[in-house]
Protein backbone atom coordinates (compact mmCIF):
# COMPACT_ATOMS: atom_id res chain seq x y z
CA UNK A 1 88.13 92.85 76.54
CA UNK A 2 91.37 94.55 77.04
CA UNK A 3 93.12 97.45 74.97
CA UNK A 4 96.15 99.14 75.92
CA UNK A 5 96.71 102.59 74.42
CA UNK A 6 100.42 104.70 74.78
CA UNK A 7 100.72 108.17 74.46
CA UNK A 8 96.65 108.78 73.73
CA UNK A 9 93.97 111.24 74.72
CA UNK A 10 90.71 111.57 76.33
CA UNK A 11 88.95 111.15 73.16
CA UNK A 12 90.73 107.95 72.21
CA UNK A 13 89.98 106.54 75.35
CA UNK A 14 86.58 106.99 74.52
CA UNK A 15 86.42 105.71 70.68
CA UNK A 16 88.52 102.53 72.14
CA UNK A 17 85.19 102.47 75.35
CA UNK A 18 83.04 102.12 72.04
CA UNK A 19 84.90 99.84 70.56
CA UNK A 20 84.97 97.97 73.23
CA UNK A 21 81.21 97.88 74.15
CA UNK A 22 80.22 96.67 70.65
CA UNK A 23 83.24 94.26 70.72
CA UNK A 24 81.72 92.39 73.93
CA UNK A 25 78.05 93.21 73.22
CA UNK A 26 77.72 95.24 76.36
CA UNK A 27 75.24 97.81 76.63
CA UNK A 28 75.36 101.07 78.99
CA UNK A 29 73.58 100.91 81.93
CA UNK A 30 76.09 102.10 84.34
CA UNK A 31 74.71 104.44 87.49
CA UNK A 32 77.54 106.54 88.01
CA UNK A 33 81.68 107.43 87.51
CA UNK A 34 83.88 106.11 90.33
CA UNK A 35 87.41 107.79 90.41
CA UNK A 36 89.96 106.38 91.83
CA UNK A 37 93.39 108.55 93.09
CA UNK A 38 95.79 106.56 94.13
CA UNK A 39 99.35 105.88 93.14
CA UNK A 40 101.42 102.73 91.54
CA UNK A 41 101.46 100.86 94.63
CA UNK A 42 98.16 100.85 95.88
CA UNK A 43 96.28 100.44 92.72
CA UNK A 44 95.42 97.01 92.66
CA UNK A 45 93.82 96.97 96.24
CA UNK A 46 92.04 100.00 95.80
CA UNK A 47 90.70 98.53 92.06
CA UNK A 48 89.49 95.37 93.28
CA UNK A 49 87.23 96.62 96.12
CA UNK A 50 85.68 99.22 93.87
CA UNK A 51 85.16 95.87 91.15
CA UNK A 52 83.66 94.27 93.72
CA UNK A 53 81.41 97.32 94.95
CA UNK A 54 80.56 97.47 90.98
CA UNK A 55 78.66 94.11 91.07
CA UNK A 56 76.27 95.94 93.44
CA UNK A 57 76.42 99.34 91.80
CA UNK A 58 77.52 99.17 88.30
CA UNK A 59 79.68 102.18 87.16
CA UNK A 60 82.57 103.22 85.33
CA UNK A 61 85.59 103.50 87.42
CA UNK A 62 88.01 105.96 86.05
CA UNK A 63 92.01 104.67 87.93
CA UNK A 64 93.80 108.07 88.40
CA UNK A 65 97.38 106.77 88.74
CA UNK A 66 99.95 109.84 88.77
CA UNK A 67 103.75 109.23 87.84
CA UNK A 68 105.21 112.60 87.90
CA UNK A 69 109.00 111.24 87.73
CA UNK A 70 112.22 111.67 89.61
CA UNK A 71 114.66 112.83 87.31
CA UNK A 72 114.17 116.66 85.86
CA UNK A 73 113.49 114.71 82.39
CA UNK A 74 110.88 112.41 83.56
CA UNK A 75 109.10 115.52 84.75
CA UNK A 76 109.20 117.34 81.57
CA UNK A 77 107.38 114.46 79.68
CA UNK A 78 103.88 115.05 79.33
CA UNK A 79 102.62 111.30 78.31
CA UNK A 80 99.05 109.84 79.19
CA UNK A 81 98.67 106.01 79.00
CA UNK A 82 95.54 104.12 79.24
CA UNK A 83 94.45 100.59 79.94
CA UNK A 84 90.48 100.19 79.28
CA UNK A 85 89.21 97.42 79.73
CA UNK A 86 85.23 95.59 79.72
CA UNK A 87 83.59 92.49 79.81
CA UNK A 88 84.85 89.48 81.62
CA UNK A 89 86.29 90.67 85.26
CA UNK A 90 84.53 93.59 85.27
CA UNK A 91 80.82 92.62 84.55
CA UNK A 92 78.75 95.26 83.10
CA UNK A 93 80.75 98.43 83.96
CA UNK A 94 83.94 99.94 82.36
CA UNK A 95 86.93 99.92 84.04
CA UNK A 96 89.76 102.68 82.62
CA UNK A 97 93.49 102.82 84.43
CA UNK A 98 94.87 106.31 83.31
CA UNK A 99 98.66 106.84 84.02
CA UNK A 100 99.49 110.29 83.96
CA UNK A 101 103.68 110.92 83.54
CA UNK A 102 105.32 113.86 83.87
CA UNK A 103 103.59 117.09 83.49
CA UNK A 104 100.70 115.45 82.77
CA UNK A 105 100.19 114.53 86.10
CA UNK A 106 99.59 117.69 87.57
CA UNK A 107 96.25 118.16 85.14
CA UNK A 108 94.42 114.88 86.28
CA UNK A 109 90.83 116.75 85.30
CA UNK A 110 91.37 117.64 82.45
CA UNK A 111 92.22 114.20 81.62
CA UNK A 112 88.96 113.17 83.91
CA UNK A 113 86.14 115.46 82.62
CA UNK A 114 86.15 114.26 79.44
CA UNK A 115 85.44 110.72 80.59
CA UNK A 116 82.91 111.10 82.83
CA UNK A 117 79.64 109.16 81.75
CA UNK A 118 76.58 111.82 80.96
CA UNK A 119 74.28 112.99 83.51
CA UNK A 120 75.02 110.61 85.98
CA UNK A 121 76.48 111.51 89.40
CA UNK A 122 80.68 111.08 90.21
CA UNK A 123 82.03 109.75 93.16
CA UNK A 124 85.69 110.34 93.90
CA UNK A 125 87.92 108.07 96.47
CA UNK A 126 91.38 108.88 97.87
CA UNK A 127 92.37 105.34 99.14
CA UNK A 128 95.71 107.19 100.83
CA UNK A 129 97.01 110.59 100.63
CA UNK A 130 93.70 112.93 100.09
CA UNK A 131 94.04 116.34 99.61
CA UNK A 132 93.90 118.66 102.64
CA UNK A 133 90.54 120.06 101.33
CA UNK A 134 88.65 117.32 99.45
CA UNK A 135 85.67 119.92 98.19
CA UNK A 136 88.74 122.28 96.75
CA UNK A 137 90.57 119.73 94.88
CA UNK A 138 90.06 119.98 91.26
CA UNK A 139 88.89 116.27 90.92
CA UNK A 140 86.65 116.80 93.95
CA UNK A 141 85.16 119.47 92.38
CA UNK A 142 83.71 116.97 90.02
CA UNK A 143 81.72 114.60 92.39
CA UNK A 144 78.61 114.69 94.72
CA UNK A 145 80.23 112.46 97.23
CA UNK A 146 84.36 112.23 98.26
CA UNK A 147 85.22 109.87 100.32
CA UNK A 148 88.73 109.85 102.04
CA UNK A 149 89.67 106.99 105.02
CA UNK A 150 91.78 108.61 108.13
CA UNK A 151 92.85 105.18 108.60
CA UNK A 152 95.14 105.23 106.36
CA UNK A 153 97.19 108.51 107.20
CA UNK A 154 99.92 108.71 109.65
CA UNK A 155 98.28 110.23 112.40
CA UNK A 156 94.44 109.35 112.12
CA UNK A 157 93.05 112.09 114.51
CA UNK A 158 95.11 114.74 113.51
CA UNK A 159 93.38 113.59 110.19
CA UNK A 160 90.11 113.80 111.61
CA UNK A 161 90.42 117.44 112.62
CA UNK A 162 91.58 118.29 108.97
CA UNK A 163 88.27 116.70 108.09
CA UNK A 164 85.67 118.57 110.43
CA UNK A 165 87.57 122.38 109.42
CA UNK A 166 87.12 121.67 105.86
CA UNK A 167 83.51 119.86 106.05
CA UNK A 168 81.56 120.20 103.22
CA UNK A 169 78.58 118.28 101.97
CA UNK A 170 79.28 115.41 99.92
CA UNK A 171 82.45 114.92 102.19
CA UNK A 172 82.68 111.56 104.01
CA UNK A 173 85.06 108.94 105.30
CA UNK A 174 85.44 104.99 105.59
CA UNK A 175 86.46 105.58 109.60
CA UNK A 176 82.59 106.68 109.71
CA UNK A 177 81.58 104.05 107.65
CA UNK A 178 82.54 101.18 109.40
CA UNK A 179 80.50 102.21 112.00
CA UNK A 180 77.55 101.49 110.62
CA UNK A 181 76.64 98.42 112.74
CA UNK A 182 77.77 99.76 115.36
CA UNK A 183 75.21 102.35 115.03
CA UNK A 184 72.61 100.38 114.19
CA UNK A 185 72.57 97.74 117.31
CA UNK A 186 73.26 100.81 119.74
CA UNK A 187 70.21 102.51 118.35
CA UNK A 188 68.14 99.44 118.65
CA UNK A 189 69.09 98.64 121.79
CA UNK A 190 68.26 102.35 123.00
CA UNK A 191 64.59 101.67 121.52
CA UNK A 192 63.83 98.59 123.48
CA UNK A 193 65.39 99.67 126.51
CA UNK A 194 63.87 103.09 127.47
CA UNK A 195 66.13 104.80 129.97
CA UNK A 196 68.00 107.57 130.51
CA UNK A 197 71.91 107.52 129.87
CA UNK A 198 74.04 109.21 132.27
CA UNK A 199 77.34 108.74 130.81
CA UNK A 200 79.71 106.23 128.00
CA UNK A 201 82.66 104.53 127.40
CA UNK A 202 83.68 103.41 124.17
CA UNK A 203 87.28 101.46 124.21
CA UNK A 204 89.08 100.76 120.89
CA UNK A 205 92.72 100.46 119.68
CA UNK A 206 95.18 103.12 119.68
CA UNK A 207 94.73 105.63 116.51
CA UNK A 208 91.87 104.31 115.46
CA UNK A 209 89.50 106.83 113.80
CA UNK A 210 86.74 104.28 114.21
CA UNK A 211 86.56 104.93 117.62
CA UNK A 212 86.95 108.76 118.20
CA UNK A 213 84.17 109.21 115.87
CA UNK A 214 81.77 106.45 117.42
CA UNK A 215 82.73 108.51 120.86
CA UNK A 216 82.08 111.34 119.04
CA UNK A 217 78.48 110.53 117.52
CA UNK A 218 77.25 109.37 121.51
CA UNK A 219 78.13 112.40 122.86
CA UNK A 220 76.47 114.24 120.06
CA UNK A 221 73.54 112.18 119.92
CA UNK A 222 72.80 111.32 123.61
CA UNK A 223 74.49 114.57 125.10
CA UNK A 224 76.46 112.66 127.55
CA UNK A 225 79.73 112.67 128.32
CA UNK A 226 81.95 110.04 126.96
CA UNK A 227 85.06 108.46 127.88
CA UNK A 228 87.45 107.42 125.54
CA UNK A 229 89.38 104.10 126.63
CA UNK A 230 92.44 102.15 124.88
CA UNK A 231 91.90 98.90 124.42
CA UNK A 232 94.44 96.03 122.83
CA UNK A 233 91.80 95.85 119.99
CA UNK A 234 91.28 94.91 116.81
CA UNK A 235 89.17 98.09 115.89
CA UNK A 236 86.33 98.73 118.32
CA UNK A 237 86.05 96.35 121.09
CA UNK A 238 83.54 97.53 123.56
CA UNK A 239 80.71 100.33 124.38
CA UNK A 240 79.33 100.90 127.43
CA UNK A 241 76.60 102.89 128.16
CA UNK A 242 75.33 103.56 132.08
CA UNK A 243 72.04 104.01 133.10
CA UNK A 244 70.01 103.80 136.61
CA UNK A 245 68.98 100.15 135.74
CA UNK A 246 72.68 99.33 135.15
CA UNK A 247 74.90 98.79 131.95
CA UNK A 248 74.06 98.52 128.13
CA UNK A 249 77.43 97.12 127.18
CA UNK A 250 78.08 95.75 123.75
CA UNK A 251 81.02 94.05 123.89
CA UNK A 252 83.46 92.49 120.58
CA UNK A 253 86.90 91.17 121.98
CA UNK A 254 87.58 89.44 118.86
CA UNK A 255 86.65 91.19 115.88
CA UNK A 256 83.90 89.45 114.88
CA UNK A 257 80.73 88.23 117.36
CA UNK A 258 79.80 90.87 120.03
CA UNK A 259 77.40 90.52 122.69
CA UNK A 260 74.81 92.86 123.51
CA UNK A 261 73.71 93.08 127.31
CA UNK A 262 70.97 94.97 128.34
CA UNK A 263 69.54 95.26 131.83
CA UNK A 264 66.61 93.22 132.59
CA UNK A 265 67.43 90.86 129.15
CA UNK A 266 68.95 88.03 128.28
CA UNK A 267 72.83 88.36 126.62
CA UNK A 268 72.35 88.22 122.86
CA UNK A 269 75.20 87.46 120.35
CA UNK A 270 75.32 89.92 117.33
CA UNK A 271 77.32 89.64 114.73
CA UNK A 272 79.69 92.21 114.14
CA UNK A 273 82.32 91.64 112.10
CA UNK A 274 85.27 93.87 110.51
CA UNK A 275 83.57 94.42 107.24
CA UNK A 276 86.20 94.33 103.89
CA UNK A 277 86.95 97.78 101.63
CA UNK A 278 84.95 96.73 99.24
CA UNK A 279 81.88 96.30 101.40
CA UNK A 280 82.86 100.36 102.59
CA UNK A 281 82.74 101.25 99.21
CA UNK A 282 79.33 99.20 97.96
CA UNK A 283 77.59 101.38 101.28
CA UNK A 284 78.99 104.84 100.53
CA UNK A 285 77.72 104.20 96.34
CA UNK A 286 73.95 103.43 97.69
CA UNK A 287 73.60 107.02 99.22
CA UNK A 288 74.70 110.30 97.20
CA UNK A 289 73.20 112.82 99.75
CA UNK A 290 75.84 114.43 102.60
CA UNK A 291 75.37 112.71 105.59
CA UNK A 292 74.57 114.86 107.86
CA UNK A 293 75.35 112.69 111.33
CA UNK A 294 78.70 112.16 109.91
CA UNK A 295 78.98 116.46 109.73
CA UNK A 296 77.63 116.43 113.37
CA UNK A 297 79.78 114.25 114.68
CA UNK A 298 83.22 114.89 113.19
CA UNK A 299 82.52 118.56 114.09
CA UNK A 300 81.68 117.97 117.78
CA UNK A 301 84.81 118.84 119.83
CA UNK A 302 87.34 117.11 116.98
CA UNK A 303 89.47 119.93 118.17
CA UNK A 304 89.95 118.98 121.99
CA UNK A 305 91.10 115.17 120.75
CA UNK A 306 94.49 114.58 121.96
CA UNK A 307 96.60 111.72 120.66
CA UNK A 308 98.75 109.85 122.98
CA UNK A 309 102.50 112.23 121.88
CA UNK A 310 100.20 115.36 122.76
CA UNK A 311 99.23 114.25 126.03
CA UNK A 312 102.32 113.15 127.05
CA UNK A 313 101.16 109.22 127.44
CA UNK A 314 101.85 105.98 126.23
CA UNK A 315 98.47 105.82 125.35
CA UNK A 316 97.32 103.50 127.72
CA UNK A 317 95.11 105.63 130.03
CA UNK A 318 91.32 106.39 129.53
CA UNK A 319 91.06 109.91 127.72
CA UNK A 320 87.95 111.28 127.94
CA UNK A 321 86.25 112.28 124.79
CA UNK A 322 84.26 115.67 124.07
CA UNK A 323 80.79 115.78 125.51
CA UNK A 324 78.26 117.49 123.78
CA UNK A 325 76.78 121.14 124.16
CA UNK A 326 75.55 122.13 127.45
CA UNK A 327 72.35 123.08 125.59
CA UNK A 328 71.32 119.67 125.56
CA UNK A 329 69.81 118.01 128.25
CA UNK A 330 71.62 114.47 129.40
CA UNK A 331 69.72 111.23 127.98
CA UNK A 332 67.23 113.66 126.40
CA UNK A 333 68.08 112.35 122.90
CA UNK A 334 68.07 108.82 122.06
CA UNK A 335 70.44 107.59 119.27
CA UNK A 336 69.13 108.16 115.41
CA UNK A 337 69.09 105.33 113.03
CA UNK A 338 72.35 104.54 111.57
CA UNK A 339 72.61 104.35 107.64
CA UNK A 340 71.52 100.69 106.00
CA UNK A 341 74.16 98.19 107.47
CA UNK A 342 75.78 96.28 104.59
């Protein structure tokens, strides 16, 4: 069921969230509020991944689309419309598109709070443009767990430093998330092959977040140091990890199947594929608690990363990444267990 509403209020929104329930039969057994940010143009996308993540988690998922206007009267209008809709598409969660014009813009939580289902926990995602301090943001102040992707700015690891100064728990990003297999066959390869680590290499595409942090997390976890290589891609291609028996290399030219080679083993083809937003999304709604790995590593050395402009490079040469504190001992830490892989 559908109902648009012009010029409303919070507290129509929810009468016509009744209405609609009783209209389709639906009852409430939604686990959470999902908030959306985003603008007119990437709505949709960011809308149907969090639908799909819904099938898996069912929620409410509040669309926070701001319109402030161009011309000095747009921006003196202060107009909220609403699109609610449930049932049908959207299975058995609640899906409400709020357009904020004018003024109105500018007080997205007050338009928010009100909607937000009862004693259940709120997750807020900035497809594009996040704020410069997530945990600050009025709407962020509203959720256990924000989730921004430095992927999408303009300069990914300058957007990675932004995100290890203004840490806080609950904070988290989709360049960390996509590691997740990553993480996982590098840890289990580290269990069945017990030897110590000397150094890494982890080669990926230019300005790809993905990458710094995975660099990042090794030289965190194993206390090693770890260069950073460019690589034609897509994403993560390759990571290489040196020992005295030889090379753990796990190796994914295209995107898809990687091979895992361990010294003293047979090759072994994993798959590893370039998982879709909506598969991001269903992993970051199936843990609420601030992931503490993801604090470790975006805080380790994120402020000696150099892009290619800063070095003055085309990008093309191996740039070593941070290695970890000289506290810890090299190889005397194997790699922790990555979160569930979806």
């Amino acid at each position: 069921m559908k109902i648009d509403l012009t010029d409303t209020t919070s507290s129509q929104i929810n009468g016509a969230l009744i209405q609609a329930r009783r209209a389709v039969g639906s009852a409430i057994g939604m686990v959470l509020t999902l908030v959306i940010v985003t603008d007119e143009g990437n709505h949709y996308d960011a809308l149907k991944a969090a639908s799909e993540a819904s099938k898996e988690h069912p929620c409410r998922i509040l669309v926070v689309i701001k319109r402030p206007g161009r011309s000095p009267r747009e921006r003196a209008t202060a107009r909220l419309d609403a699109e609610v809709r449930v049932g049908g598409e959207v299975g058995n969660g609640e899906t409400v598109l709020l357009r904020l014009h004018g003024e109105r813009a500018a007080h997205a939580y007050s338009v928010v709070l009100p909607l937000l289902l009862p004693d259940a926990p709120t997750v807020v995602w900035w497809p594009e443009d996040a704020p410069r301090d997530p945990a600050e943001d009025l709407l962020g102040t509203l959720a256990q767990r924000r989730i921004t992707d430095a992927a999408a700015t303009e300069d990914p690891v300058a957007a990675l430093r932004l995100r290890a100064e203004v840490y806080a728990p609950g904070d988290t990003d989709l360049a960390w998330t996509r590691l997740t297999p990553w993480r996982s066959v590098l840890a289990a390869a580290l269990d069945q092959k017990q030897a110590k680590i000397s150094s890494a290499r982890v080669e990926g595409e230019e300005y790809n977040p993905s990458t710094e942090l995975l660099a990042l997390w090794i030289a965190e976890r194993l206390g090693v140091p770890v260069e950073r290589a460019v690589s034609a891609g897509p994403g993560i291609t390759a990571v290489k990890l040196s020992t005295e028996d030889g090379t753990i290399c796990l190796d994914r030219p295209d995107g898809a199947l990687a091979t895992l080679s361990v010294p003293g083993q047979p090759d072994r083809h994993v798959a590893l594929h370039r998982r879709a937003t909506a598969e991001l999304i269903a992993e970051e709604l199936r843990r609420l608690d601030p992931d503490e790995a993801y604090a470790q590593a975006v805080r380790l050395g994120v402020g000696a990363l150099r892009t290619p402009q800063e070095d003055g490079d085309d990008g093309d040469d191996a740039a070593p990444a941070p290695s970890a504190p000289a506290a810890k001992k090299p190889g005397g830490k194997k790699a922790a267990p990555a979160k569930s892989a979806s």
